[in-house]
Structures are given as structure tokens and as C-alpha cells.
PDB file of N, CA and C in Angstrom:
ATOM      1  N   UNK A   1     -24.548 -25.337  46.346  1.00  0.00           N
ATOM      2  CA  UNK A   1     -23.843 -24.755  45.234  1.00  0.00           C
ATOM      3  C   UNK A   1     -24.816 -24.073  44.261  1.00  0.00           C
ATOM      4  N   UNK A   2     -25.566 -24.887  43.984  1.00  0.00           N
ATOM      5  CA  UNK A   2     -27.018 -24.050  43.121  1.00  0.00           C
ATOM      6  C   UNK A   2     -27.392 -22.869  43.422  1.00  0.00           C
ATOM      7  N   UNK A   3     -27.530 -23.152  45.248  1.00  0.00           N
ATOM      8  CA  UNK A   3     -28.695 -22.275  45.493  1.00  0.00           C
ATOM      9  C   UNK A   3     -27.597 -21.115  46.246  1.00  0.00           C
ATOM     10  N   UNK A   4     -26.250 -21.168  45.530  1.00  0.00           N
ATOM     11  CA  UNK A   4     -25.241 -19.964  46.054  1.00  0.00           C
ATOM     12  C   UNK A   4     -25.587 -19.158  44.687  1.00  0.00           C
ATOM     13  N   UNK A   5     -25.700 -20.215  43.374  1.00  0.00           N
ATOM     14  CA  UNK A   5     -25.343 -19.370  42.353  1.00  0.00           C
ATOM     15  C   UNK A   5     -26.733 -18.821  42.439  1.00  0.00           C
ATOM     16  N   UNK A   6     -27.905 -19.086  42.502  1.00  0.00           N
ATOM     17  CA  UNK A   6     -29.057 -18.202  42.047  1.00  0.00           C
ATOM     18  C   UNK A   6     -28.740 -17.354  43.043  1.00  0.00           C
ATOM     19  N   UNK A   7     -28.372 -17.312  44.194  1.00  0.00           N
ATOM     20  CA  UNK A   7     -28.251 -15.870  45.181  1.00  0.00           C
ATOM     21  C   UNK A   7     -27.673 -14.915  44.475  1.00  0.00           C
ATOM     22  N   UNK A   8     -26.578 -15.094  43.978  1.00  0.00           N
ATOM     23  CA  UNK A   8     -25.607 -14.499  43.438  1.00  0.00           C
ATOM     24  C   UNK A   8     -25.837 -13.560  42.669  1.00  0.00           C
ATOM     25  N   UNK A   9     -26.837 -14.990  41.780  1.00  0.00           N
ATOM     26  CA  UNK A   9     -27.278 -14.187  40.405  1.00  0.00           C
ATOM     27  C   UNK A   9     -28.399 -13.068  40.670  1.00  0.00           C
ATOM     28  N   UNK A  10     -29.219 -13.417  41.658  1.00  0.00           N
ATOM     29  CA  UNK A  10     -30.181 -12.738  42.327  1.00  0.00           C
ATOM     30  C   UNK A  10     -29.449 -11.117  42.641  1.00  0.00           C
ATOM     31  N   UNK A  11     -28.854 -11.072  43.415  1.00  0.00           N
ATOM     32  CA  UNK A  11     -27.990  -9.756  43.819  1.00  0.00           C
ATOM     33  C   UNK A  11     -26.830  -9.101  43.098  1.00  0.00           C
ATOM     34  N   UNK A  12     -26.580  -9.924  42.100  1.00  0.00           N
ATOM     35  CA  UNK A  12     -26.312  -9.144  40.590  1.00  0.00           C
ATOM     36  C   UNK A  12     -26.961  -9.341  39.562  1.00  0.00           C
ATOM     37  N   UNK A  13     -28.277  -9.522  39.438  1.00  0.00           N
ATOM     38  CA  UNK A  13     -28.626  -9.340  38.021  1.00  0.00           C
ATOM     39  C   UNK A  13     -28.590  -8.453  37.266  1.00  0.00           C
ATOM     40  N   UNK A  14     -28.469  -6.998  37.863  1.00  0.00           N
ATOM     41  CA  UNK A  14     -28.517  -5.841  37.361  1.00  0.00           C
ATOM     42  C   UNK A  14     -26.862  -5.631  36.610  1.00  0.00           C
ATOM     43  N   UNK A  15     -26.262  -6.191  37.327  1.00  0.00           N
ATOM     44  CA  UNK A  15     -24.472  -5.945  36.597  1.00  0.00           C
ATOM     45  C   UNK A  15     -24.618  -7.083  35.630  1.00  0.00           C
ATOM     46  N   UNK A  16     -25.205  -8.762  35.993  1.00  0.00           N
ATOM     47  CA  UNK A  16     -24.997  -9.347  34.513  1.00  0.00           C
ATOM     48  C   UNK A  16     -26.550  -8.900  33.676  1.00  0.00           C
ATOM     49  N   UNK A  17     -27.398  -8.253  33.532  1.00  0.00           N
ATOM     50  CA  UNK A  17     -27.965  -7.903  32.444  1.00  0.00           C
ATOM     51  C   UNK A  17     -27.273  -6.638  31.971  1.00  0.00           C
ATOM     52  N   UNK A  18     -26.669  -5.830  32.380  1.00  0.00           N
ATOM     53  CA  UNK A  18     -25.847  -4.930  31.584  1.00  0.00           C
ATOM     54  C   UNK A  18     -25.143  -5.691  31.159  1.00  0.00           C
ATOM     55  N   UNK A  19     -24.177  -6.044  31.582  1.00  0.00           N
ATOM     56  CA  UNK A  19     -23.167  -7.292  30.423  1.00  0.00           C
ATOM     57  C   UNK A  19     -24.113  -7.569  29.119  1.00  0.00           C
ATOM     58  N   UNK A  20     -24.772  -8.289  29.466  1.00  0.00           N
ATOM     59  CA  UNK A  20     -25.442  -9.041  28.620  1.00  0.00           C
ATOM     60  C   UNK A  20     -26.142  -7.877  27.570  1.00  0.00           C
ATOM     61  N   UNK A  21     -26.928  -6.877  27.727  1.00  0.00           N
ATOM     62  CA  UNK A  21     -27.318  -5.893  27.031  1.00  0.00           C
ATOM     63  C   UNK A  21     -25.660  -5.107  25.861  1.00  0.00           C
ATOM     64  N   UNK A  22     -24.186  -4.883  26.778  1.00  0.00           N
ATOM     65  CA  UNK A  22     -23.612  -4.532  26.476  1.00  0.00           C
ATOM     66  C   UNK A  22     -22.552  -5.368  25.032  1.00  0.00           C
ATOM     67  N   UNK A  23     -22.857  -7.158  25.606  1.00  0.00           N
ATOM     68  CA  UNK A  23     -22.234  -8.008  24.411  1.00  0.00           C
ATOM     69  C   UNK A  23     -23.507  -7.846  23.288  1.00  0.00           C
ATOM     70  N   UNK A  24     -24.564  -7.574  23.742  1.00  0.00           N
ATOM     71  CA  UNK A  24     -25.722  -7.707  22.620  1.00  0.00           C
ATOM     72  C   UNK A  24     -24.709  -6.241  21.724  1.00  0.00           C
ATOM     73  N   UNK A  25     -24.392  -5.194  22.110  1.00  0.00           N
ATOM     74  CA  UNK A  25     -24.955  -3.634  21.472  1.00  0.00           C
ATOM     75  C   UNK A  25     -22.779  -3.657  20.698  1.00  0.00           C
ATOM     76  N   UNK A  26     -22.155  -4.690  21.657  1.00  0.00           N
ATOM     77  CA  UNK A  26     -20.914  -4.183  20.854  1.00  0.00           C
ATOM     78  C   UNK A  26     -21.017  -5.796  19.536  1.00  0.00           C
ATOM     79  N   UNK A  27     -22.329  -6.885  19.647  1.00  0.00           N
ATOM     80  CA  UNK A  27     -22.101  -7.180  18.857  1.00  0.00           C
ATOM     81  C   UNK A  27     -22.803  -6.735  17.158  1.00  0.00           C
ATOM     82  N   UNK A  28     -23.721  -5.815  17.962  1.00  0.00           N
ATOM     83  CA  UNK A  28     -24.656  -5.573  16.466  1.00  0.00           C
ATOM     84  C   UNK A  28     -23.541  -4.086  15.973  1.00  0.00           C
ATOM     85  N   UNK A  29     -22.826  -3.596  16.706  1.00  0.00           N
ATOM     86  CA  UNK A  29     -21.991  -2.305  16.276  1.00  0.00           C
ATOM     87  C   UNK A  29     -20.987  -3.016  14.994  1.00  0.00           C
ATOM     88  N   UNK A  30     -20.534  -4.310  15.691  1.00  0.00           N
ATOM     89  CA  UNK A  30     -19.712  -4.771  14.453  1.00  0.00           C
ATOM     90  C   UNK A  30     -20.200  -5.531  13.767  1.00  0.00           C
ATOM     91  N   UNK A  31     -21.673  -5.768  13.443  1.00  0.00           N
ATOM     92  CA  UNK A  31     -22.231  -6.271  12.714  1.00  0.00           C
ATOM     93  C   UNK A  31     -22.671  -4.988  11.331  1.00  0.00           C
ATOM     94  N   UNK A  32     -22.745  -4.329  12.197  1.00  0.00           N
ATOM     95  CA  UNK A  32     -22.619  -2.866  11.570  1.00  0.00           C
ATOM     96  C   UNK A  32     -21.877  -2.685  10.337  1.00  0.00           C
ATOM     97  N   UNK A  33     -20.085  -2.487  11.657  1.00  0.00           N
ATOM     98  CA  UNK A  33     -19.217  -2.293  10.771  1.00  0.00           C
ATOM     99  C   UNK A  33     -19.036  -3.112   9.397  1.00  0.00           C
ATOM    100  N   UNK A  34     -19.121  -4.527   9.856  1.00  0.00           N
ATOM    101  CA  UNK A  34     -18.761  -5.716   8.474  1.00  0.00           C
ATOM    102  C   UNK A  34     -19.743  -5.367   7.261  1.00  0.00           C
ATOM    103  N   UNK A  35     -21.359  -4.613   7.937  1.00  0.00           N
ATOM    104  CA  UNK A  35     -22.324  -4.893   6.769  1.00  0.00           C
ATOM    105  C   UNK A  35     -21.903  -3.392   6.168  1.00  0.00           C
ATOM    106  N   UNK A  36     -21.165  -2.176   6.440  1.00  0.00           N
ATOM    107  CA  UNK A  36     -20.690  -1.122   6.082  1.00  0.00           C
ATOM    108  C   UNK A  36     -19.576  -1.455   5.127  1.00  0.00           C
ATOM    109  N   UNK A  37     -18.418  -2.038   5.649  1.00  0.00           N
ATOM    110  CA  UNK A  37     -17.564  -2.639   4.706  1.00  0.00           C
ATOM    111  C   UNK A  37     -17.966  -3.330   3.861  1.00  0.00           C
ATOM    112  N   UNK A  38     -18.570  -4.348   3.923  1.00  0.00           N
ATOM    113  CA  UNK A  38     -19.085  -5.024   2.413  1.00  0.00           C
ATOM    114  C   UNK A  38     -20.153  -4.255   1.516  1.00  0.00           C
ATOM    115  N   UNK A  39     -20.893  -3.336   1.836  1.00  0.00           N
ATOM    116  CA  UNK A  39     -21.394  -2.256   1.087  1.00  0.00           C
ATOM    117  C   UNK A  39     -20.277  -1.042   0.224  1.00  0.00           C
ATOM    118  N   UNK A  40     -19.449  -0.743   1.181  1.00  0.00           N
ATOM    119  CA  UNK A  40     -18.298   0.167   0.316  1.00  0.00           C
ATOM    120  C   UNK A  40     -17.137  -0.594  -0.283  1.00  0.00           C
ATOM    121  N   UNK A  41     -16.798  -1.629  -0.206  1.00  0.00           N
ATOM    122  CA  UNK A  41     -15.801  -2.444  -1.200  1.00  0.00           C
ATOM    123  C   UNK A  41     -16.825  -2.854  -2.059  1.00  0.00           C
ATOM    124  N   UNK A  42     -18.026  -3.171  -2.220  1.00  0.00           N
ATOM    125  CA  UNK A  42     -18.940  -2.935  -3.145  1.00  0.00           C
ATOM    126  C   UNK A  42     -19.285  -2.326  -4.453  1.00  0.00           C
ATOM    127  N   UNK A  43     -19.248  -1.341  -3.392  1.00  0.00           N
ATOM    128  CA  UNK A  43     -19.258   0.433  -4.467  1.00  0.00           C
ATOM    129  C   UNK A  43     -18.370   0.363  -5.070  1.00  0.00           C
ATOM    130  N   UNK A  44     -16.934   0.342  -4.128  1.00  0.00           N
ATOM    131  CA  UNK A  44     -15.821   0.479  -4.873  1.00  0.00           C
ATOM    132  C   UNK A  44     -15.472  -0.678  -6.433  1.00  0.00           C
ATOM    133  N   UNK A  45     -15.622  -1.457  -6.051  1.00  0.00           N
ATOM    134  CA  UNK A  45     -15.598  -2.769  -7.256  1.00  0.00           C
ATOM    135  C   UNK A  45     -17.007  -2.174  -8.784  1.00  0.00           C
ATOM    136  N   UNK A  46     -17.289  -1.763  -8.139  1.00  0.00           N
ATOM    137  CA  UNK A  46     -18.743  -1.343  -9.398  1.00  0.00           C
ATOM    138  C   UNK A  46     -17.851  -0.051  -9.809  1.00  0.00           C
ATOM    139  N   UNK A  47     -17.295   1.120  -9.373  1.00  0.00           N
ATOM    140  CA  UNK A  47     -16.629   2.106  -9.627  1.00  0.00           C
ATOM    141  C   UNK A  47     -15.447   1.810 -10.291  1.00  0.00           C
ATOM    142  N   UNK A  48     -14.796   0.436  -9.857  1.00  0.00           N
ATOM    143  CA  UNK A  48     -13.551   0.524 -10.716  1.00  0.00           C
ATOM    144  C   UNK A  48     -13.992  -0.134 -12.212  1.00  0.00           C
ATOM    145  N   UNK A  49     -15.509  -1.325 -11.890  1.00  0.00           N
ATOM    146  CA  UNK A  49     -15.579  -1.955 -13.278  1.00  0.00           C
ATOM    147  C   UNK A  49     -16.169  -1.040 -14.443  1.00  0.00           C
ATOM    148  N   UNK A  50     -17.066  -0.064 -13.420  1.00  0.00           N
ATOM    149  CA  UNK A  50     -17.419   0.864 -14.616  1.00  0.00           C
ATOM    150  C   UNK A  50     -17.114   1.995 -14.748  1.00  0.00           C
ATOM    151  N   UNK A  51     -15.954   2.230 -14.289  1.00  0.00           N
ATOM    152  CA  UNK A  51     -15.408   3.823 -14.452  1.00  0.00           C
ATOM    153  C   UNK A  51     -14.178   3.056 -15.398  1.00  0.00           C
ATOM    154  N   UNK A  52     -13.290   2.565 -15.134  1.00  0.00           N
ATOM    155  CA  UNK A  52     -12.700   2.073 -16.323  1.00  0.00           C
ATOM    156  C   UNK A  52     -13.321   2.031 -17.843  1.00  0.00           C
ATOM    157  N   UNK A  53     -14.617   1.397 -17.612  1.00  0.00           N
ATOM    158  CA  UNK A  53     -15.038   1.335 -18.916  1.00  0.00           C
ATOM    159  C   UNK A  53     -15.247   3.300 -19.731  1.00  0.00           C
ATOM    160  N   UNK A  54     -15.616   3.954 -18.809  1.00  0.00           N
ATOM    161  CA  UNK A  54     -16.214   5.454 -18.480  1.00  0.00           C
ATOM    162  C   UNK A  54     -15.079   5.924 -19.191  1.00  0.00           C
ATOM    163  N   UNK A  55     -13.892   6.118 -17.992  1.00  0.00           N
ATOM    164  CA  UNK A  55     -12.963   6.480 -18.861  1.00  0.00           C
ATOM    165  C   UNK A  55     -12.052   6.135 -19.834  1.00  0.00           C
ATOM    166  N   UNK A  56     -12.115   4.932 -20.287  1.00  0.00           N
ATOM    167  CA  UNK A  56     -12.165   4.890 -22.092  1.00  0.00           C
ATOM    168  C   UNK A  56     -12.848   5.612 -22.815  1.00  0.00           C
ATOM    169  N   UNK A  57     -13.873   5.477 -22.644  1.00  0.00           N
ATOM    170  CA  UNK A  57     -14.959   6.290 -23.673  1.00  0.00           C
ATOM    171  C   UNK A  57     -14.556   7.524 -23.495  1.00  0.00           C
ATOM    172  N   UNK A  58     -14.645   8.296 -22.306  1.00  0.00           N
ATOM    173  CA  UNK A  58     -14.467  10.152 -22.373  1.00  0.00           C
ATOM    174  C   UNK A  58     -12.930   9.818 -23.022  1.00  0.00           C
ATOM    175  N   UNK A  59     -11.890   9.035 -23.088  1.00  0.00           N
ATOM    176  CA  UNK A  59     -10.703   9.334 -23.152  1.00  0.00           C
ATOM    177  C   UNK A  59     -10.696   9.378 -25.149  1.00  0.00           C
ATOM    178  N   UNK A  60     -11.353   8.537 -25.140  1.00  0.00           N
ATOM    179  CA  UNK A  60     -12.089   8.382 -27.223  1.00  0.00           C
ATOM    180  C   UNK A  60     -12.880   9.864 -27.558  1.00  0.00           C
ATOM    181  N   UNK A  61     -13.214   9.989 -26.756  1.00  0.00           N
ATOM    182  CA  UNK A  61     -14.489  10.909 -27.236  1.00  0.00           C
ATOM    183  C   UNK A  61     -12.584  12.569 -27.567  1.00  0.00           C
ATOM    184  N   UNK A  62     -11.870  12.496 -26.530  1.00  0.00           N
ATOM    185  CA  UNK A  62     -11.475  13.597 -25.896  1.00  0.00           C
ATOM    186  C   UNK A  62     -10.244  13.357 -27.229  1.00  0.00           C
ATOM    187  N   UNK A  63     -10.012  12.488 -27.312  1.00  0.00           N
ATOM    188  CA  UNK A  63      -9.262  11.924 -28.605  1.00  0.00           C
ATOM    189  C   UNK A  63      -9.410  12.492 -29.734  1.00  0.00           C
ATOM    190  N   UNK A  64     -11.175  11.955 -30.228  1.00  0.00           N
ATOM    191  CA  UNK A  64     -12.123  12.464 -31.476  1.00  0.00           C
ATOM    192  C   UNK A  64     -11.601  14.339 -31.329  1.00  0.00           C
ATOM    193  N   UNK A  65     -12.174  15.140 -30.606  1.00  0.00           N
ATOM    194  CA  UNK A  65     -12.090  16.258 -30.391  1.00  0.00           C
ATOM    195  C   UNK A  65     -10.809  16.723 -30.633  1.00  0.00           C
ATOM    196  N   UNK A  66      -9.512  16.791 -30.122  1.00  0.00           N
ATOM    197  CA  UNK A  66      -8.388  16.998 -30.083  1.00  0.00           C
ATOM    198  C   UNK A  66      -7.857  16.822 -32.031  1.00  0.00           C
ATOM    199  N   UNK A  67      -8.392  15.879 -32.744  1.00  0.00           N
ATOM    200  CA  UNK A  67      -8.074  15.366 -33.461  1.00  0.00           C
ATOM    201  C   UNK A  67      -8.544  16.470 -34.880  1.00  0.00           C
ATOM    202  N   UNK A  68     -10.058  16.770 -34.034  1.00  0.00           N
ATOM    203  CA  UNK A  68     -11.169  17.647 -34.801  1.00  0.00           C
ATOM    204  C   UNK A  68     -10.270  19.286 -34.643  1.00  0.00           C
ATOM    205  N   UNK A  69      -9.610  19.506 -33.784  1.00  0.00           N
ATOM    206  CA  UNK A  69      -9.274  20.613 -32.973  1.00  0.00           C
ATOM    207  C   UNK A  69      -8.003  20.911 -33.974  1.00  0.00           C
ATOM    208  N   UNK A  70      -7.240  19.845 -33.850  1.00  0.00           N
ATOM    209  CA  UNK A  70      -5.826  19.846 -35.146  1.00  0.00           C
ATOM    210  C   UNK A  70      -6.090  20.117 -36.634  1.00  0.00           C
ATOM    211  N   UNK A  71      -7.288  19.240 -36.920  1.00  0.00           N
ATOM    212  CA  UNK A  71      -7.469  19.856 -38.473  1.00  0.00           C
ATOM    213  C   UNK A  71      -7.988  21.225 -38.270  1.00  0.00           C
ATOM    214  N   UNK A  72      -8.804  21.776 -37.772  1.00  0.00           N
ATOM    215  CA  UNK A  72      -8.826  23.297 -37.471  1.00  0.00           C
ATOM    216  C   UNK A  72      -7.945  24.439 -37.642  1.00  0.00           C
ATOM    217  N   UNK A  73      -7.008  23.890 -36.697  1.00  0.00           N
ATOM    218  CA  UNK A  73      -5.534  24.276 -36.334  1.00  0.00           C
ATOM    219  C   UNK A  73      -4.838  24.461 -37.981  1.00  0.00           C
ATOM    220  N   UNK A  74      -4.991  23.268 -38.568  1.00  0.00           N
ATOM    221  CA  UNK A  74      -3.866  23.560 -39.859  1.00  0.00           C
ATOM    222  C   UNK A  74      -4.738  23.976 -41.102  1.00  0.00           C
ATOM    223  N   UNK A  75      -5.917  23.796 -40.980  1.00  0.00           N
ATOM    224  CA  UNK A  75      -6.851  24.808 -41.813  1.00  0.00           C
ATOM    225  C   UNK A  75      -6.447  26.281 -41.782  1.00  0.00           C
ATOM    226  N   UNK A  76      -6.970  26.656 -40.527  1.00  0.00           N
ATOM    227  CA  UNK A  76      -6.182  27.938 -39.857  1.00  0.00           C
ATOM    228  C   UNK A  76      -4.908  28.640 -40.251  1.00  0.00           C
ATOM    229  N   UNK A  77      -3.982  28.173 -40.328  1.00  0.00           N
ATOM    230  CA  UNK A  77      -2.409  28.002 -40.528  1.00  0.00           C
ATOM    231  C   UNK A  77      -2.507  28.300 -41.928  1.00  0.00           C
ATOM    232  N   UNK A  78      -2.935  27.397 -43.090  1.00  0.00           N
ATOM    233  CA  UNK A  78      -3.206  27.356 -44.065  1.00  0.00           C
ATOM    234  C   UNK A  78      -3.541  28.866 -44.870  1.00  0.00           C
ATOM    235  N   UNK A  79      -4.892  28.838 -44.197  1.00  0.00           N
ATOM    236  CA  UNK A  79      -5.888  30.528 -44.660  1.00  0.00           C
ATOM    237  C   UNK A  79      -4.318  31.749 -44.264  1.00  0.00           C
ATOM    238  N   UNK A  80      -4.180  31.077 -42.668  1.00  0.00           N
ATOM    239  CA  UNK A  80      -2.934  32.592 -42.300  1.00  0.00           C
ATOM    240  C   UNK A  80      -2.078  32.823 -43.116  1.00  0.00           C
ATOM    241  N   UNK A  81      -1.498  31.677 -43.858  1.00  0.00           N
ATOM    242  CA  UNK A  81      -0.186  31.651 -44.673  1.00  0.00           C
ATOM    243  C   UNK A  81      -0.775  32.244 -45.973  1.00  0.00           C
ATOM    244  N   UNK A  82      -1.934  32.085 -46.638  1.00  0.00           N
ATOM    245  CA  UNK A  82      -2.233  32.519 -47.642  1.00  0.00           C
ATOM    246  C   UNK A  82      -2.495  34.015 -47.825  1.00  0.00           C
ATOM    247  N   UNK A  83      -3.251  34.633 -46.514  1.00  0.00           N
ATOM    248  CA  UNK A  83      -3.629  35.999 -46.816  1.00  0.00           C
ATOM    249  C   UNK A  83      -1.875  36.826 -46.357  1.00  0.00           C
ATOM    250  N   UNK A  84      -1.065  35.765 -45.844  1.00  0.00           N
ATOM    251  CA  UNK A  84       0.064  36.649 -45.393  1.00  0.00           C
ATOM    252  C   UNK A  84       1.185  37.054 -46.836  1.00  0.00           C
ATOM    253  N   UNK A  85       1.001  36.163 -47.731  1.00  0.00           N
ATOM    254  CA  UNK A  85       1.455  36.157 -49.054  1.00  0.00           C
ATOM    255  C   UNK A  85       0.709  37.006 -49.951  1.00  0.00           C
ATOM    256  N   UNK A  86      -0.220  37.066 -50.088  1.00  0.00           N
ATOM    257  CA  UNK A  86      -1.178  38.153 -50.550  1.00  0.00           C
ATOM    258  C   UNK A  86      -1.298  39.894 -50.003  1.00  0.00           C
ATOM    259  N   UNK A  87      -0.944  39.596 -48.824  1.00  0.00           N
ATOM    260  CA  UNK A  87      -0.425  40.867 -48.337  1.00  0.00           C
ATOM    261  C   UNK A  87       1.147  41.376 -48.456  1.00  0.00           C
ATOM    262  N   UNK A  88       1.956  40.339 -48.425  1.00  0.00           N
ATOM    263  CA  UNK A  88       3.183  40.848 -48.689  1.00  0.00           C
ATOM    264  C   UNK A  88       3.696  40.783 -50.038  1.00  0.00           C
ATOM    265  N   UNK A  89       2.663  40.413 -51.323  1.00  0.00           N
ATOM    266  CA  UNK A  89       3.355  40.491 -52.156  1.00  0.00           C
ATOM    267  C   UNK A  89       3.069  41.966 -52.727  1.00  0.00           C
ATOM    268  N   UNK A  90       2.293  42.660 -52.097  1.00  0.00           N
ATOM    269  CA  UNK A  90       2.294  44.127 -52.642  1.00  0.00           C
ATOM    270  C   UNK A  90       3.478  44.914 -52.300  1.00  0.00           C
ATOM    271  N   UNK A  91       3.930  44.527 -51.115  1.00  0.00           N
ATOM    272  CA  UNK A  91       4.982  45.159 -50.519  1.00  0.00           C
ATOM    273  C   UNK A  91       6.452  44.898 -51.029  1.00  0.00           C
ATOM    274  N   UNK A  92       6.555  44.248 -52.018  1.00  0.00           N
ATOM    275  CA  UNK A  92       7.692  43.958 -52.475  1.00  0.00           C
ATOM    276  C   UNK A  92       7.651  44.503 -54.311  1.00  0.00           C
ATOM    277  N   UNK A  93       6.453  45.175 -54.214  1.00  0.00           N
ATOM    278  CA  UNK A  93       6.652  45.534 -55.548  1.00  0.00           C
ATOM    279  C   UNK A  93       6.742  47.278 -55.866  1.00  0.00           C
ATOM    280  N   UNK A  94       7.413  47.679 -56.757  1.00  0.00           N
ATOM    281  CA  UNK A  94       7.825  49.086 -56.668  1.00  0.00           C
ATOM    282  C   UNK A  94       6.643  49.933 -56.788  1.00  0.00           C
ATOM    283  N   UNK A  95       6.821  50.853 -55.996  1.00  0.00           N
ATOM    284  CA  UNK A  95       4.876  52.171 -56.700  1.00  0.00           C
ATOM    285  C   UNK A  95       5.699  52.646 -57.986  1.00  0.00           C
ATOM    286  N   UNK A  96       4.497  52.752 -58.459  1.00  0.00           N
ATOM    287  CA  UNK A  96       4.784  53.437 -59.949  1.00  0.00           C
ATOM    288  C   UNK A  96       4.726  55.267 -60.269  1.00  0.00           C
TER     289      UNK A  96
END
């Protein structure tokens, strides 16, 4: 019985060392994959803790601006309404 299996093994070693080469190469492929996945759910977890924080801030900052942008706006409005009264009050008065 022994000395069937070393024959055996003898006149296939070449088919079981491919096996054996082939469980080695599909196990480091998914050793691969797992150490790929735990690198990009990684990333991803650092991207959500600090892009959250990120976009608060640009969303404050974009806030500040908008805010800066409105008093502008009714400054603006302000000056328009004034020179538009100044211009039309000539027009309502008779030439002499």
C-alpha cells in the first residue's frame, strides 16, 4: 500500500506539484483581495470621518461669504434707490 502510493506519487508529481503551486497562488490572490479590502474600507472610514468634518467647515466658510455677498447686495440696492430719486426728482419738476 505504501509502496503503491510513492509510485503513484512518483508518476504524478508533476500534476500534484502544480496543484500544490496552484492552492499556494489562488491562496495568496485572496490574501490579496482581503488585504485590498481592508485598505479601501479604510480609506473610506478616514474619508467619511474627515470629510464630514471638511464639509462643515467649507459649508461655514460658504455661509460667511453668502452672508458677506447679501450685505453687498442691499448696500447696492440702497446707493441704486438713492441716485434713482435724485435723478427723477428733476424730472418731475417744471423748466422754467
Amino acid at each position: 500500500m505504501v509502496e503503491q502510493a510513492r509510485t503513484w506519487f512518483r508518476q504524478n508529481s508533476t500534476l500534484i506539484y502544480f496543484l500544490i503551486a496552484q492552492a499556494i497562488a489562488v491562496g495568496g490572490g485572496a490574501a490579496a483581495i482581503i488585504a485590498y479590502s481592508v485598505r479601501l474600507e479604510t480609506r473610506v472610514m478616514i474619508m467619511e470621518t474627515r470629510g464630514a468634518h471638511y464639509t462643515v467647515a467649507r459649508m461655514d466658510e460658504m455661509k460667511l461669504k453668502i452672508n458677506s455677498l447679501e450685505e453687498k447686495i442691499d448696500k447696492n440696492e440702497d446707493s441704486i434707490k438713492r441716485i434713482i430719486d435724485v435723478m427723477t426728482r428733476e424730472l418731475g419738476k417744471p423748466k422754467p
